[in-house]
Protein backbone atom coordinates (compact mmCIF):
# COMPACT_ATOMS: atom_id res chain seq x y z
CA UNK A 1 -9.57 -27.05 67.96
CA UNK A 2 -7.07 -28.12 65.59
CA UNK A 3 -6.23 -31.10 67.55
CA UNK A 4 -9.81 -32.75 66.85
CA UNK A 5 -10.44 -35.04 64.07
CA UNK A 6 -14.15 -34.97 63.22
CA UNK A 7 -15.41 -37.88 61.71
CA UNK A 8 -16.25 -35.98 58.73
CA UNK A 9 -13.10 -34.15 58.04
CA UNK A 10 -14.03 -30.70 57.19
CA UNK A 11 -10.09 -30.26 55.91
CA UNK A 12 -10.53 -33.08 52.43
CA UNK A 13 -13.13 -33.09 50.23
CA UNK A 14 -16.18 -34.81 49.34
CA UNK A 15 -14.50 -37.43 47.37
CA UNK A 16 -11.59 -38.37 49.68
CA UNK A 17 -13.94 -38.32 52.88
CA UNK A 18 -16.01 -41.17 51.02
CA UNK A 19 -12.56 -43.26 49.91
CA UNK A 20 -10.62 -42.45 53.22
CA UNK A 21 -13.42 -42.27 56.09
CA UNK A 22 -14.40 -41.95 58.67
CA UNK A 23 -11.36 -40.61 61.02
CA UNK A 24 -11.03 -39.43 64.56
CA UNK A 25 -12.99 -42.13 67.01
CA UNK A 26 -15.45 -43.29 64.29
CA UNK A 27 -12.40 -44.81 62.56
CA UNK A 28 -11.44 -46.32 65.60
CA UNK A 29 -14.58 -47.50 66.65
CA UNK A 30 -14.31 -49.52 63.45
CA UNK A 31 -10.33 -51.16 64.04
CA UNK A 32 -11.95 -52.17 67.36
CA UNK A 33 -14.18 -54.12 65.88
CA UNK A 34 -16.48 -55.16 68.55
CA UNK A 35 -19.79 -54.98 67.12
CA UNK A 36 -22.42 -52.18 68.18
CA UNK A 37 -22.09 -50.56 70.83
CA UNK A 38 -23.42 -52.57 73.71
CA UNK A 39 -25.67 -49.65 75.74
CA UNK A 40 -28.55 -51.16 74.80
CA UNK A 41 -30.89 -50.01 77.29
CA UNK A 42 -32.17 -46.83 78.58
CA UNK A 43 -33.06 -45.64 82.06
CA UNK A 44 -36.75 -45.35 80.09
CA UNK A 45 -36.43 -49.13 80.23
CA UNK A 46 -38.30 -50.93 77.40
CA UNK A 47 -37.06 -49.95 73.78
CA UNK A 48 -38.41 -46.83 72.15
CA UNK A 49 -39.68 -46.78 68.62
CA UNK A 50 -38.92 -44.63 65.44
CA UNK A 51 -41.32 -45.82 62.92
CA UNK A 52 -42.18 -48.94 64.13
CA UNK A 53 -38.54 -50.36 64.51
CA UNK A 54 -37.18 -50.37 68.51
CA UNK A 55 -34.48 -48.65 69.39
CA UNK A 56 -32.48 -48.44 72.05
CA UNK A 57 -32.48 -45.04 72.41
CA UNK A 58 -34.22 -42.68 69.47
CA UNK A 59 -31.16 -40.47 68.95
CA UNK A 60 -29.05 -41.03 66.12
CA UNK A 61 -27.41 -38.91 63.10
CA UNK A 62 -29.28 -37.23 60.28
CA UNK A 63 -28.86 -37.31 56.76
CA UNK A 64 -25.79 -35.51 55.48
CA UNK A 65 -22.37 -36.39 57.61
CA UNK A 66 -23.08 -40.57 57.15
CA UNK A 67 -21.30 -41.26 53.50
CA UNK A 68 -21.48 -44.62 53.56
CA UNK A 69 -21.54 -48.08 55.36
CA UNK A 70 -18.58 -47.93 57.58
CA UNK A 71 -19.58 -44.41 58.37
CA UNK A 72 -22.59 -45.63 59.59
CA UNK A 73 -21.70 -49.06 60.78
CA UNK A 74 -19.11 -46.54 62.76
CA UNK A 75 -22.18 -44.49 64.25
CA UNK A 76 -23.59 -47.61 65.46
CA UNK A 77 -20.51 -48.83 67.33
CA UNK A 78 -20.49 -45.44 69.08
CA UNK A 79 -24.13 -45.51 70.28
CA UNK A 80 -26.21 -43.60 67.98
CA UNK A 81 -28.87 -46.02 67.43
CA UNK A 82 -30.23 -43.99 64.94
CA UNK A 83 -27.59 -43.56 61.41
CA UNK A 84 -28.77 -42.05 58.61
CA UNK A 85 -27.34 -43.07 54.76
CA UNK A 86 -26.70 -39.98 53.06
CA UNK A 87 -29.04 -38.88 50.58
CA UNK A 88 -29.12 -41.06 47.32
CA UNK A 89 -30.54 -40.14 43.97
CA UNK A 90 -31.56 -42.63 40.64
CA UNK A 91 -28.12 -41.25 39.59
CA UNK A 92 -24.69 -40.40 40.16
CA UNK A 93 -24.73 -36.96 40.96
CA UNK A 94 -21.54 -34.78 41.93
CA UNK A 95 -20.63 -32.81 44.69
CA UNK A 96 -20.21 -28.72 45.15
CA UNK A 97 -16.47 -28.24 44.85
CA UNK A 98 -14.21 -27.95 47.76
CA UNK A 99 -14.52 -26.42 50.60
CA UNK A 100 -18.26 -27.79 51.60
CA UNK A 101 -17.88 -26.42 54.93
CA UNK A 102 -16.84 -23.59 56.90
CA UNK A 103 -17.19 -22.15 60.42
CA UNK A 104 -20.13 -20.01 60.68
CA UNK A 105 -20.38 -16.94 63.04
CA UNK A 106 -23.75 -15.05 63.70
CA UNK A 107 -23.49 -11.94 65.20
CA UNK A 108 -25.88 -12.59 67.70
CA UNK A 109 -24.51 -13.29 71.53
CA UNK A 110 -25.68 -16.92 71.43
CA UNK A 111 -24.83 -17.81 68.00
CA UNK A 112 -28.34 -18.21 67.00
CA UNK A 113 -29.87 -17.40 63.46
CA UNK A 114 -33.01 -16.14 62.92
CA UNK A 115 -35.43 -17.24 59.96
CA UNK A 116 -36.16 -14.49 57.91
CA UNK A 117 -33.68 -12.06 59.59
CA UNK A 118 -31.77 -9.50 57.37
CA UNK A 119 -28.71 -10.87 58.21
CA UNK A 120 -29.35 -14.05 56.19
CA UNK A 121 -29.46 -11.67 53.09
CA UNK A 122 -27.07 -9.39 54.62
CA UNK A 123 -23.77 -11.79 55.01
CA UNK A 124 -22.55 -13.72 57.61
CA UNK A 125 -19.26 -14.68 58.65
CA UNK A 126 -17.54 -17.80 57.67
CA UNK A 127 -14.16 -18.77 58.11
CA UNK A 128 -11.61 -21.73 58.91
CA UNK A 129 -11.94 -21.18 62.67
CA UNK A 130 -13.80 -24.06 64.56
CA UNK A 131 -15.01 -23.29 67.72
CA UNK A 132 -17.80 -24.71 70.08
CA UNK A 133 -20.56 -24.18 70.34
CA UNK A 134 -19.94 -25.24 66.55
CA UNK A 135 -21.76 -23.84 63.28
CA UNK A 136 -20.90 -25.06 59.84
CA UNK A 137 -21.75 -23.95 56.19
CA UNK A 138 -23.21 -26.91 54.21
CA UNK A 139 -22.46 -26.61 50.75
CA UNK A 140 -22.42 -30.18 49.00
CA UNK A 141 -24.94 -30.05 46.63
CA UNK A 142 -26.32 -33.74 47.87
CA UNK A 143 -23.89 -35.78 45.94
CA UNK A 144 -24.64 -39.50 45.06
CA UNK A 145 -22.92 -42.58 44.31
CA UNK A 146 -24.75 -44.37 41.34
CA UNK A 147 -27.77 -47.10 42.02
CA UNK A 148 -24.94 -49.84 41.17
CA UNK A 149 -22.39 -48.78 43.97
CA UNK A 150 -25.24 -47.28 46.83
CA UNK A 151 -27.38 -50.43 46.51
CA UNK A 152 -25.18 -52.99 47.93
CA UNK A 153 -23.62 -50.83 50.17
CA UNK A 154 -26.64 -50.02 51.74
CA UNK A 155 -27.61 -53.61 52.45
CA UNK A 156 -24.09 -53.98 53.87
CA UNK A 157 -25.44 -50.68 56.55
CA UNK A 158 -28.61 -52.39 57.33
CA UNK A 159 -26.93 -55.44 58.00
CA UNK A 160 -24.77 -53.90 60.47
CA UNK A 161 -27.38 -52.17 62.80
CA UNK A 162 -26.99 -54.09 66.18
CA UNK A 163 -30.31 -55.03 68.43
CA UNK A 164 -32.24 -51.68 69.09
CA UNK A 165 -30.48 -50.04 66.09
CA UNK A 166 -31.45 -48.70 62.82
CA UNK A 167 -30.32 -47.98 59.36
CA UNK A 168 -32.70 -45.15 58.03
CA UNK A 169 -31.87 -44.37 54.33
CA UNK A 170 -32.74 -41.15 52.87
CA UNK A 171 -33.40 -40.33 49.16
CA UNK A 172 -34.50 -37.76 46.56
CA UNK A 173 -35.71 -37.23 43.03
CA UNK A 174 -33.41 -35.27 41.12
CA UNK A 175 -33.95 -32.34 39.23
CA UNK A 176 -32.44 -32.06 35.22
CA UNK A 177 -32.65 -29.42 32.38
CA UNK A 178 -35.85 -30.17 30.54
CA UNK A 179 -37.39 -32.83 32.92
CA UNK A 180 -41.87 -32.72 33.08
CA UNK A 181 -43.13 -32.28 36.64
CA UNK A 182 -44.48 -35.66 35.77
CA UNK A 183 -40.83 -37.35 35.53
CA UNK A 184 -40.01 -35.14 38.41
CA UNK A 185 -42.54 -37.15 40.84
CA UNK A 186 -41.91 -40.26 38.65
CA UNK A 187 -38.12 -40.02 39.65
CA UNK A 188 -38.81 -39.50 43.61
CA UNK A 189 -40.56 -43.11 42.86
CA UNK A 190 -37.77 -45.03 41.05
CA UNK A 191 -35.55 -44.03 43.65
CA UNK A 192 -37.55 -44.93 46.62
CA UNK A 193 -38.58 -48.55 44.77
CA UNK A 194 -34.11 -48.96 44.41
CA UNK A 195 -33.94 -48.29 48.13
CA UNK A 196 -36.54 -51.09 48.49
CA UNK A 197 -34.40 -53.22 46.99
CA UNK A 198 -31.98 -53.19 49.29
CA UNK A 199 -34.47 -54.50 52.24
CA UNK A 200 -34.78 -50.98 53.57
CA UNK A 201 -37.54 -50.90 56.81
CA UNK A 202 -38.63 -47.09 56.78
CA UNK A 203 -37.29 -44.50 54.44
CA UNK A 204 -36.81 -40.33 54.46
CA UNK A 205 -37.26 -38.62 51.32
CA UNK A 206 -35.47 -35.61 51.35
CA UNK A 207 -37.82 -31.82 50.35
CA UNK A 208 -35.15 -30.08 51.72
CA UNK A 209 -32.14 -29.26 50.25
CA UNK A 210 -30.68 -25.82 50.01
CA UNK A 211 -27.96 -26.06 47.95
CA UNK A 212 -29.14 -26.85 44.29
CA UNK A 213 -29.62 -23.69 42.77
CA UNK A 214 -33.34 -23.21 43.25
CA UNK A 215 -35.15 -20.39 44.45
CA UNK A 216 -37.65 -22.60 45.54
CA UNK A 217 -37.64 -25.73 48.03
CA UNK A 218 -39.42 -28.48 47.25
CA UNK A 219 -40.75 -28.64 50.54
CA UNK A 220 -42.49 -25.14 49.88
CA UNK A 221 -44.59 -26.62 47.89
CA UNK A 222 -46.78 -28.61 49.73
CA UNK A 223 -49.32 -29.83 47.17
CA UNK A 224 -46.72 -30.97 45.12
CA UNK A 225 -44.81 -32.86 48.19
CA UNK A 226 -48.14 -34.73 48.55
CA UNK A 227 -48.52 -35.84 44.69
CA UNK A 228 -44.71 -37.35 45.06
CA UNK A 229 -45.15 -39.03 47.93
CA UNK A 230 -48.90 -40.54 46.55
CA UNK A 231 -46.62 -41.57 43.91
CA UNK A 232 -43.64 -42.73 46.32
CA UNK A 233 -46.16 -44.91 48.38
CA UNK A 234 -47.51 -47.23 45.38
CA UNK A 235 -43.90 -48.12 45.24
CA UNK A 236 -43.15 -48.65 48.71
CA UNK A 237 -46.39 -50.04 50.10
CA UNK A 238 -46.49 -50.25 53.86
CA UNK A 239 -43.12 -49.26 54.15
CA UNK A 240 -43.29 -45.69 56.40
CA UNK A 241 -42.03 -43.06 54.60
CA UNK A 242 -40.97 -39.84 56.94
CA UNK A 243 -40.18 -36.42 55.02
CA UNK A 244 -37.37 -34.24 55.89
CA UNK A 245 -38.61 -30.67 55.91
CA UNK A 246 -36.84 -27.41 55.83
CA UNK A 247 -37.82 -24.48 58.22
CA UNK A 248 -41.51 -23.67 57.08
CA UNK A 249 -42.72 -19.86 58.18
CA UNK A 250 -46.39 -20.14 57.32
CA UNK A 251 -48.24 -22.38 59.64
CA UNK A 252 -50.72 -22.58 57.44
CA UNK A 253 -48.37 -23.95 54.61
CA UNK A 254 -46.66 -26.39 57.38
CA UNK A 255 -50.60 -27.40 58.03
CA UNK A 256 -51.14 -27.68 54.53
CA UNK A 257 -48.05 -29.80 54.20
CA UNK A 258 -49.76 -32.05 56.72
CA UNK A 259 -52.99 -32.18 55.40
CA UNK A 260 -51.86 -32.93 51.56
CA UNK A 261 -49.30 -36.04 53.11
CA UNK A 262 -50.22 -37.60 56.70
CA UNK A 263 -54.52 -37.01 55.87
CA UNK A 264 -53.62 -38.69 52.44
CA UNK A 265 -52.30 -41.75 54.45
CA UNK A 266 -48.68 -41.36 52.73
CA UNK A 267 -46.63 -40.01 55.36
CA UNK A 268 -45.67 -41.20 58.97
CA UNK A 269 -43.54 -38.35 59.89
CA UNK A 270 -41.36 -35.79 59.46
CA UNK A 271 -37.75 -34.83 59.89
CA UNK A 272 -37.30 -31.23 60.64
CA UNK A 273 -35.30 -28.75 60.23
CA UNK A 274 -32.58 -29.29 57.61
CA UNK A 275 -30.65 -26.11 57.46
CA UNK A 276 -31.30 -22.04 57.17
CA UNK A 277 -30.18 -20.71 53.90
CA UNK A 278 -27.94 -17.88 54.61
CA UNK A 279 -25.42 -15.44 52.35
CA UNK A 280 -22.55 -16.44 53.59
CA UNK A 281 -19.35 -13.88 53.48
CA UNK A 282 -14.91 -13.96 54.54
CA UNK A 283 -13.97 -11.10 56.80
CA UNK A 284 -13.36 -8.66 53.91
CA UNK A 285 -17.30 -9.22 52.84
CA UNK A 286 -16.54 -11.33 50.14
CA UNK A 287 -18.59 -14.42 49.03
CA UNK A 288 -16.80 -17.39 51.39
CA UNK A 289 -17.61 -20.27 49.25
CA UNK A 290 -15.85 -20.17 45.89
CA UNK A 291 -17.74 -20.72 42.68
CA UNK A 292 -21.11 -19.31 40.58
CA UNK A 293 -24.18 -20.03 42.49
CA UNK A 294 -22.43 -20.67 45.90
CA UNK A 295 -22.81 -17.25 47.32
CA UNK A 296 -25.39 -18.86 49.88
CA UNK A 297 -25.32 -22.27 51.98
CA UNK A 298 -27.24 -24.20 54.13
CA UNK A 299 -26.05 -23.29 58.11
CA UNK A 300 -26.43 -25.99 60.18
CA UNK A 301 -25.43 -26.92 63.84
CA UNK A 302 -25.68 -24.79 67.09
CA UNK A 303 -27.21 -21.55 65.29
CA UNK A 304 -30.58 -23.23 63.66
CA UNK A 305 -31.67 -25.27 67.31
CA UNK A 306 -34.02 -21.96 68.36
CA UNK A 307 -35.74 -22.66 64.60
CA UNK A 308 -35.28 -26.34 64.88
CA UNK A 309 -37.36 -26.40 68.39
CA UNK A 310 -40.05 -23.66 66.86
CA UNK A 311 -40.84 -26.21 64.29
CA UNK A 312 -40.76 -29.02 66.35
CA UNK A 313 -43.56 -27.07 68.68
CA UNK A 314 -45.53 -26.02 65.38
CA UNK A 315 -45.89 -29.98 63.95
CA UNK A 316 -46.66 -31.11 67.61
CA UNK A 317 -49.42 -28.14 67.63
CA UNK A 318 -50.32 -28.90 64.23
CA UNK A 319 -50.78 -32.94 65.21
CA UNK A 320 -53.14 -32.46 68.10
CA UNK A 321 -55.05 -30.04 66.24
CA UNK A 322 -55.97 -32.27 63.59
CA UNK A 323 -56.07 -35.38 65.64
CA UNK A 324 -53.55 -37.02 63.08
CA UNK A 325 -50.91 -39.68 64.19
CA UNK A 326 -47.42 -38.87 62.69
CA UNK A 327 -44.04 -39.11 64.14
CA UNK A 328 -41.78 -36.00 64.33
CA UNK A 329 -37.98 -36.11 64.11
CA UNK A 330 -36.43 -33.14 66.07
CA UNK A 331 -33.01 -32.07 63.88
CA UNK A 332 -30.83 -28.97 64.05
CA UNK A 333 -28.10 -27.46 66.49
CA UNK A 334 -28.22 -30.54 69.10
CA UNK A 335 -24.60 -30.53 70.74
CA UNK A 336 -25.77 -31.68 74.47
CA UNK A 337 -28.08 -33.87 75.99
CA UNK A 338 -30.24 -30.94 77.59
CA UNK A 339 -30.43 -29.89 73.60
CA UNK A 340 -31.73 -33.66 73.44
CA UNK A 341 -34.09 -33.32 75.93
CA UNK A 342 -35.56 -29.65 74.97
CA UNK A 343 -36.51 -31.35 71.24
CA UNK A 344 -38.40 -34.18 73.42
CA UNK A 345 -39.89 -31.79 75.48
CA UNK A 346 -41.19 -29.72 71.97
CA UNK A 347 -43.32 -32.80 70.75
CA UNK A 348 -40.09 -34.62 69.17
CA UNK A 349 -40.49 -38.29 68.99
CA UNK A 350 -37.11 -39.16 68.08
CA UNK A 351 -33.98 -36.17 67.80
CA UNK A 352 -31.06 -36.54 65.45
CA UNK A 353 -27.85 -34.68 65.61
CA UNK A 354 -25.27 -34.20 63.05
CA UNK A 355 -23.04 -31.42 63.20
CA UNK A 356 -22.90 -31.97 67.15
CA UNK A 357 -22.19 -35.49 66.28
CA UNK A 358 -19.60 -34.95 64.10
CA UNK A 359 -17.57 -32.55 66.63
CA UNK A 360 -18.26 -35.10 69.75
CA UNK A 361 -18.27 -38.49 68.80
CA UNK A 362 -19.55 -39.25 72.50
CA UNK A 363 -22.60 -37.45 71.94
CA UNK A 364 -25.06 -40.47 71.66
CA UNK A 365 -23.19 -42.25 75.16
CA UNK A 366 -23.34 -39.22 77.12
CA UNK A 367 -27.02 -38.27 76.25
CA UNK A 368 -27.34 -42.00 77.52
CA UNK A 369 -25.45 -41.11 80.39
CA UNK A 370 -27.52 -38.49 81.07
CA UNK A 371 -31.08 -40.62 81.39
């Protein structure tokens, strides 16, 4: 594979990614300059929906991949009707050094990881060696630009969305030495009120991330989750808020999750799953990912869609049980339309796909195609 130019290049870092990017056909997409891509229809005929806005089509990229407006002004021009701005804090934050991602190779025959399998404790592969379909550690530490440089850049992404497209920012609070649970939550609502700003028409707030150094997701702790977003809402009024949720075990926790967010009127969906945390190790058994604290990543891509589907099913379950009305966002390991179809089948409302997307560009046209 090392004629293909992902739009994310794997190869630079953080930092020259968001100077230099996108590459491969996002980057042309953008020279060509034609405007969004002009599939606007489906063979479902009338638009879709994600949260209220129509879309074309409710496939699109997650958060992570999308680093800034012509990254996602880029997704739009290739069809994905959905693009998701990277995750943006109150603050500048920095990324994990370089590399952020590697190729990641289960030992199982289909290439799947399993939540809560020894192996995640136990080491798994990861290398330089690409193949489909593809796996990739995620290791970046959910680096932001500062209020003053994501602000007007994400007006400029919104902007850009064609008819039956998106723009769907995502944001956290962020976590520092010596910081109250109070300023915690406050912080989660300061961030969501600057995304406001910016004319934003939904927002994801991200309980998900991996790759900080905690023992603990957010997202584990449901009662908490539904304080913040309590808190996030008084900001953000009628603006829906969807939460991005990493792979939950329990079902009671996942139906406690719902219970403390969507039956508190805060929530209007979720986004599910991020990644599955996994020791990752070279070929000698040695940590992969250089550094203190980066002996584990996120995996994402073709080996979490059997976990990604299973919580899919679980919220869908969950819904009907409690006769609540919230949206669910299928994410993780989509690289094909029938991967597409198989989260739509599992309750998902709307799918997202971002490691597939960055390795085909064409994903969004052919799952079109495919209709």
């Amino acid at each position: 594979m090392s004629d293909f130019e992902p739009f994310y290049d794997v190869s630079r870092s953080y930092e020259d990614n968001y100077e230099q990017g996108p590459f491969g056909a996002f980057a042309e997409a953008l020279k060509d300059g034609n405007g969004a891509d002009a599939a606007g229809t489906t063979s479902e005929g009338a638009l879709a929906t994600f949260l209220g806005q129509p879309v074309n089509l409710p496939f699109g990229i997650p958060a992570g991949p999308l680093l800034n407006s012509r990254f996602t002004t880029a997704a739009f021009h290739m069809g994905f009707d959905l693009a998701t701005y990277k995750t943006v804090r109150s603050r500048a934050w920095g990324c994990n050094p370089f590399p952020n991602v590697l190729a990641v190779h289960p030992k199982s025959a289909d290439g799947s990881l399993t939540p809560g399998s020894a192996e995640l404790d136990e080491g798994v592969l990861a290398d330089t060696n690409y193949e489909t379909p593809i796996s990739i550690s995620n290791s970046f530490g959910v680096p932001s630009q500062s209020p003053d440089a994501w602000q007007p850049d994400m007006r400029a992404a919104i902007e850009a969305a064609g008819p039956g497209q998106v723009l769907v920012p995502s944001f956290q609070g962020s976590r520092v030495e010596g910081m109250s649970e109070e300023e915690y939550i406050a912080d989660h609502a300061t961030t969501a009120r600057l995304v406001k700003e910016t004319g934003a028409k939904l927002m994801v707030m991200n309980t998900s991330c991996p790759n900080e150094g905690h023992n603990r997701l957010l997202c584990h702790n449901p009662l908490l989750v539904g304080r913040i977003t309590e808190a996030v809402k008084q900001e953000i009024g009628d603006i829906p808020l969807m939460v991005k949720l990493a792979y939950i075990p329990s079902d009671g926790d996942l139906e406690l999750m719902v219970r403390s967010t969507v039956g508190h009127g805060t929530v209007q969906g979720f986004s599910t799953i991020n990644t599955i945390s996994a020791k990752l190790v070279d070929a000698n058994g040695n940590q992969a990912l250089p550094g203190a604290g980066r002996d584990r990543s996120g995996v994402c891509g073709n080996a979490i869609r059997g976990a990604g589907l299973d919580m899919v099913a679980r919220l869908a379950a969950i819904r009907e049980k409690l006769g609540l009305d919230f949206k669910i966002n299928g994410v993780g390991g989509v690289v094909s339309p029938a991967d597409y179809q198989a989260y739509r089948n599992a309750g998902a409302d709307s799918v997202m796909s971002a490691t597939g997307a960055m390795w085909d560009a064409e994903l969004a046209h052919k799952i079109k195609a495919s209709r």
